[in-house]
Protein backbone atom coordinates (compact mmCIF):
# COMPACT_ATOMS: atom_id res chain seq x y z
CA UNK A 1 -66.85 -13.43 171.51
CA UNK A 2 -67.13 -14.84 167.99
CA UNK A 3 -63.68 -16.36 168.72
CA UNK A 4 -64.88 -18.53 171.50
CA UNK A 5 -67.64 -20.16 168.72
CA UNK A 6 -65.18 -21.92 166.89
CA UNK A 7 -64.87 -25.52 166.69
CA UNK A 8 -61.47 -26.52 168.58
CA UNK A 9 -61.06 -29.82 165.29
CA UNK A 10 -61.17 -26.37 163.07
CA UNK A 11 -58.04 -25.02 165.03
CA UNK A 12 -55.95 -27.47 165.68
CA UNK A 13 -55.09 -28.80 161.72
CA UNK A 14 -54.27 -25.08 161.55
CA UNK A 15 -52.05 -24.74 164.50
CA UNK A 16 -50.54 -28.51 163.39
CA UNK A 17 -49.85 -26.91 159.78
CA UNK A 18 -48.02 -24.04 161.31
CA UNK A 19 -46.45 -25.98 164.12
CA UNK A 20 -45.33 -28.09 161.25
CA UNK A 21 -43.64 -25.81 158.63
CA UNK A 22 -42.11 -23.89 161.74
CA UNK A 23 -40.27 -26.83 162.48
CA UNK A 24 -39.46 -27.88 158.99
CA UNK A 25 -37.90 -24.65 158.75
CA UNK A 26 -35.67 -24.73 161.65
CA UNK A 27 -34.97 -28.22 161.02
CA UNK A 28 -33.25 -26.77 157.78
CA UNK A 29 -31.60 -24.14 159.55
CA UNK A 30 -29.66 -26.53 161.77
CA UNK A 31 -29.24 -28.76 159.06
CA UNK A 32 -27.45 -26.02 156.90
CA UNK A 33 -25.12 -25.19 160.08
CA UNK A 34 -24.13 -28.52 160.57
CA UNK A 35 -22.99 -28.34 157.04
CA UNK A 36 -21.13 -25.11 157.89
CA UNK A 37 -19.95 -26.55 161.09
CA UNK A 38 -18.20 -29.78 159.48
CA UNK A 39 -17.00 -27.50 156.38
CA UNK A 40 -15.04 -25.11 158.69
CA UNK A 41 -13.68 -28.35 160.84
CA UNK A 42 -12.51 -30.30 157.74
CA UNK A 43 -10.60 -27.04 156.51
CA UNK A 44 -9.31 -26.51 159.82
CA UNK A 45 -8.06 -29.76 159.93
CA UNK A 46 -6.72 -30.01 156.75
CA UNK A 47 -4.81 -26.58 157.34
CA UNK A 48 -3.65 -28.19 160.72
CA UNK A 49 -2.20 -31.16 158.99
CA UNK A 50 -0.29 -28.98 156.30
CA UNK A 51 1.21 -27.00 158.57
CA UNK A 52 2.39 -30.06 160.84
CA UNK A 53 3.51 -31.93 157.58
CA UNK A 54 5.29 -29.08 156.40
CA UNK A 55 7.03 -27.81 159.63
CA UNK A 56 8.48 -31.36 160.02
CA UNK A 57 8.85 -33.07 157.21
């Protein structure tokens, strides 16, 4: 029952810390697949367009 003593202003700037770097570090996770994401497409692309360019020009 000690757990039900604490002061709820003492929780909550933890919780908001953790809630905080959590998202922080999924934020960077999507961030770094976009990145992925737009590398593959522009090499895709550009291997698209060589192969056009070379099969008729």
């Amino acid at each position: 029952m000690s757990g039900s003593n604490r002061n709820p202003s003492q929780i909550n700037p933890n919780i908001q810390e953790i809630a905080f770097v959590l998202f922080s570090e999924i934020r960077q996770l999507i961030d770094a697949a976009k990145q992925r994401a737009a590398f593959a497409l522009n090499a895709e692309i550009t291997l698209l367009y060589w192969q056009v360019g070379d099969r008729y020009m």
